[in-house]
Structures are given as structure tokens and as C-alpha cells.
C-alpha atoms as a PDB file:
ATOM      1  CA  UNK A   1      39.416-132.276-124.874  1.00  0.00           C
ATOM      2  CA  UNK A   2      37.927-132.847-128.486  1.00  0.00           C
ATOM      3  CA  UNK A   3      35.947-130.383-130.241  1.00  0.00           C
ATOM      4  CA  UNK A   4      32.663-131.608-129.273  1.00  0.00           C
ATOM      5  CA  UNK A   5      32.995-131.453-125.768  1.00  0.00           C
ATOM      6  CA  UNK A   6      34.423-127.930-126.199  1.00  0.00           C
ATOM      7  CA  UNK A   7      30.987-126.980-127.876  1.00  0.00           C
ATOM      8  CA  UNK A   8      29.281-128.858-125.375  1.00  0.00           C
ATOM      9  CA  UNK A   9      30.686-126.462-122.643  1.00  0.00           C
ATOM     10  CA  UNK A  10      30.709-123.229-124.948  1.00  0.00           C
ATOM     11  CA  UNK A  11      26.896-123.944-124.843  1.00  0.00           C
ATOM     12  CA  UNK A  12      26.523-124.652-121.360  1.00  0.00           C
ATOM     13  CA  UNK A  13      28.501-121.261-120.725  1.00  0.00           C
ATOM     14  CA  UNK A  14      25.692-119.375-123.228  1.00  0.00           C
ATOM     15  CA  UNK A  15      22.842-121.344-121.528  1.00  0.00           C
ATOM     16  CA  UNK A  16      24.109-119.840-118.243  1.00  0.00           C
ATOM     17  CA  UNK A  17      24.873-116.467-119.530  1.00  0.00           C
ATOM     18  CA  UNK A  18      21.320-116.447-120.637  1.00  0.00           C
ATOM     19  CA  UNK A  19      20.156-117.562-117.109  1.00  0.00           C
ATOM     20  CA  UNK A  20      22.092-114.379-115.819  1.00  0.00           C
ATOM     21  CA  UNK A  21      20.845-112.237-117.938  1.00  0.00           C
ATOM     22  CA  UNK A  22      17.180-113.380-117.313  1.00  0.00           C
ATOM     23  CA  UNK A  23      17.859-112.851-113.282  1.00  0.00           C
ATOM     24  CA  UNK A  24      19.141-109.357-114.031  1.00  0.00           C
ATOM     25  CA  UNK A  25      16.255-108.263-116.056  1.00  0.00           C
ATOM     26  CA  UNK A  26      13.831-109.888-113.579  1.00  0.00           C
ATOM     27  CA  UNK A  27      15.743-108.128-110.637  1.00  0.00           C
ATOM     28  CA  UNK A  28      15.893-104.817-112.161  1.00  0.00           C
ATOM     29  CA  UNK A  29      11.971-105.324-112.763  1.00  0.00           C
ATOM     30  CA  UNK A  30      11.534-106.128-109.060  1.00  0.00           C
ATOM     31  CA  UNK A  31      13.802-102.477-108.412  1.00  0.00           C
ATOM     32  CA  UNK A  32      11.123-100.323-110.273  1.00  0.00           C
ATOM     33  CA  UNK A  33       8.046-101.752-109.030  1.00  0.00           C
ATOM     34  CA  UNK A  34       9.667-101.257-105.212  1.00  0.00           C
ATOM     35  CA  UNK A  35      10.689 -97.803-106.958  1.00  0.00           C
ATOM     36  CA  UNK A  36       6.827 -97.102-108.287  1.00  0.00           C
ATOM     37  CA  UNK A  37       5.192 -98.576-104.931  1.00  0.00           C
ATOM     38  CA  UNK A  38       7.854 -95.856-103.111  1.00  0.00           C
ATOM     39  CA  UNK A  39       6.335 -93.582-104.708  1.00  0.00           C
ATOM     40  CA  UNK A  40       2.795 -93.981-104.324  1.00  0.00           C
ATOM     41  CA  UNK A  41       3.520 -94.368-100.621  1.00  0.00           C
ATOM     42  CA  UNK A  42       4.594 -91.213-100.808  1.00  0.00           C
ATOM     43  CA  UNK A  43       2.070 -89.626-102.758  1.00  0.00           C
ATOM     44  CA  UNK A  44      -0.377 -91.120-100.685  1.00  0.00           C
ATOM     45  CA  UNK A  45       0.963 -90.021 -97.549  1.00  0.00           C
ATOM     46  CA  UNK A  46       0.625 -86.315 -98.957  1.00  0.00           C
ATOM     47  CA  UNK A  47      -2.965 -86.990-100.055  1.00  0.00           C
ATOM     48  CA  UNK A  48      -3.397 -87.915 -96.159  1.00  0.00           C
ATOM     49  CA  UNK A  49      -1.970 -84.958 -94.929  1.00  0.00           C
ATOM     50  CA  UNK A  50      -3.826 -82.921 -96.778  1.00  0.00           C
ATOM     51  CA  UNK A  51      -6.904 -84.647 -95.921  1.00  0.00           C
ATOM     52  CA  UNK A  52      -6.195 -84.811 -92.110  1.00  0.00           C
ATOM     53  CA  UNK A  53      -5.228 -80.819 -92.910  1.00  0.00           C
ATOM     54  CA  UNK A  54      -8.731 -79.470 -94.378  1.00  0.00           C
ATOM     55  CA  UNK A  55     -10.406 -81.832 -91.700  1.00  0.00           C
ATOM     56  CA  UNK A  56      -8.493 -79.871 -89.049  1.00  0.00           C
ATOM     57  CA  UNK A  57      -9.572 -76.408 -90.653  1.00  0.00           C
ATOM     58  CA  UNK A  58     -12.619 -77.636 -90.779  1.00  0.00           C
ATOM     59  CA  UNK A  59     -13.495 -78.440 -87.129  1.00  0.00           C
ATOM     60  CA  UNK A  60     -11.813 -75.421 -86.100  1.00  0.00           C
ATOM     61  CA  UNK A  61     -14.572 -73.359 -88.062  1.00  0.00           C
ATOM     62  CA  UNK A  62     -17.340 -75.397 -87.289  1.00  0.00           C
ATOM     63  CA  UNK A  63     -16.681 -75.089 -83.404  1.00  0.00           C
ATOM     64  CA  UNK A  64     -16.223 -71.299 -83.670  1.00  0.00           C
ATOM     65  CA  UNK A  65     -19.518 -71.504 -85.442  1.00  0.00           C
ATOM     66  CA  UNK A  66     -21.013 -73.449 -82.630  1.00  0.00           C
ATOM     67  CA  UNK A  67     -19.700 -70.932 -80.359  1.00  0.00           C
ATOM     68  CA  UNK A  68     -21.003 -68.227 -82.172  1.00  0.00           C
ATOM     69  CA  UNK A  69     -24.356 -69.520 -82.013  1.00  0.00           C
ATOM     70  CA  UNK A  70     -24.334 -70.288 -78.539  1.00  0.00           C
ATOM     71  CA  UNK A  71     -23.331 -66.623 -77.732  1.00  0.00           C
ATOM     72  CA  UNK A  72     -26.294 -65.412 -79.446  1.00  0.00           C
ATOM     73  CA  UNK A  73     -28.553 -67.844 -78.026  1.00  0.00           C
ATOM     74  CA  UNK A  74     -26.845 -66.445 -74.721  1.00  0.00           C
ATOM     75  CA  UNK A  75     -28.054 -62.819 -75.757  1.00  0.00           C
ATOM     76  CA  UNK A  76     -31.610 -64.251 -76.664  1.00  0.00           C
ATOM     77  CA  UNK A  77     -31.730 -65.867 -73.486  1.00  0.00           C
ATOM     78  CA  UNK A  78     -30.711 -62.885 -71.333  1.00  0.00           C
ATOM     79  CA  UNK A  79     -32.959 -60.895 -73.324  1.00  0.00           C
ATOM     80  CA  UNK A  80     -36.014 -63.018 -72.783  1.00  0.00           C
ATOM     81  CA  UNK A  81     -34.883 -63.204 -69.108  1.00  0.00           C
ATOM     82  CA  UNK A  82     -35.348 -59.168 -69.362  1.00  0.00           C
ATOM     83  CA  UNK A  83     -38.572 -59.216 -70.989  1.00  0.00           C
ATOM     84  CA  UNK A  84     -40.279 -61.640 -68.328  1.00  0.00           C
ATOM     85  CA  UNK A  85     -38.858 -59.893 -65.282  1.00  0.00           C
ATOM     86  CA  UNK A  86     -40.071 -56.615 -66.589  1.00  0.00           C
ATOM     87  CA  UNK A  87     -43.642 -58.147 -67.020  1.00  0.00           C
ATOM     88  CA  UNK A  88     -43.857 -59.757 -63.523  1.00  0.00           C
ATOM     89  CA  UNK A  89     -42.678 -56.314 -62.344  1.00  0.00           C
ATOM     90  CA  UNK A  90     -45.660 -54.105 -63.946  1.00  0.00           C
END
């Protein structure tokens, strides 16, 4: 093996290295962005729950308002009921 075929393959050994390297970086690139998209999943998914959270509250008072309402409209009613049965009955 002369000396220019061992620099031949010195070079093709470096060339590869290189490739290696390249792949590594690339694939430890790819790891954070599945990292980072990990955690805005997450994030998200809190966001969500605190959305579908406040929504819940939110119904919860707006029906006891509803039935709030409808009780006094219940006393009105009754009420009303009292006034026109006392006027038929003078």
C-alpha cells in the first residue's frame, strides 16, 4: 500500500467521519424539536383544562341563575294568581 492510497483512505475515513457527525447533529436537532413540540402538547393540554374548567363554573352559575329567576317568576305568578282570585271573589 503506497502512500497515496493511504491518503486516499485517510480522507475517505474524514469524509465519513464528517458524514457522522452531520447525522448526529441533525438527529439531536430532530430530539429537541420532538422535545419543544412535547412540550407545547403539554402546555396546551393545561390551557384546555383550564378552559373546559371556567366553562364548567360557568354553566353551573348560569343555571343556578336561571333557576333563581324561575323561582321568582314562580312567586310572581302565585302572587298574581292571588290577586285575580281575590278580585273575582269581591
Amino acid at each position: 500500500m503506497g502512500r497515496g492510497q493511504i491518503l486516499s483512505t485517510v480522507e475517505e475515513i474524514q469524509e465519513s467521519n464528517d458524514v457522522v457527525k452531520e447525522i448526529e447533529r441533525k438527529l439531536h436537532d430532530l430530539h429537541q424539536i420532538y422535545l419543544d413540540m412535547a412540550f407545547l402538547v403539554e402546555a396546551r393540554g393545561g390551557l384546555l383544562d383550564n378552559i373546559e374548567t371556567r366553562v364548567s363554573k360557568m354553566m353551573k352559575e348560569m343555571k343556578k341563575e336561571v333557576m333563581k329567576k324561575l323561582t321568582d317568576l314562580e312567586k310572581i305568578f302565585e302572587l298574581l294568581i292571588d290577586v285575580l282570585v281575590s278580585i273575582f271573589l269581591i
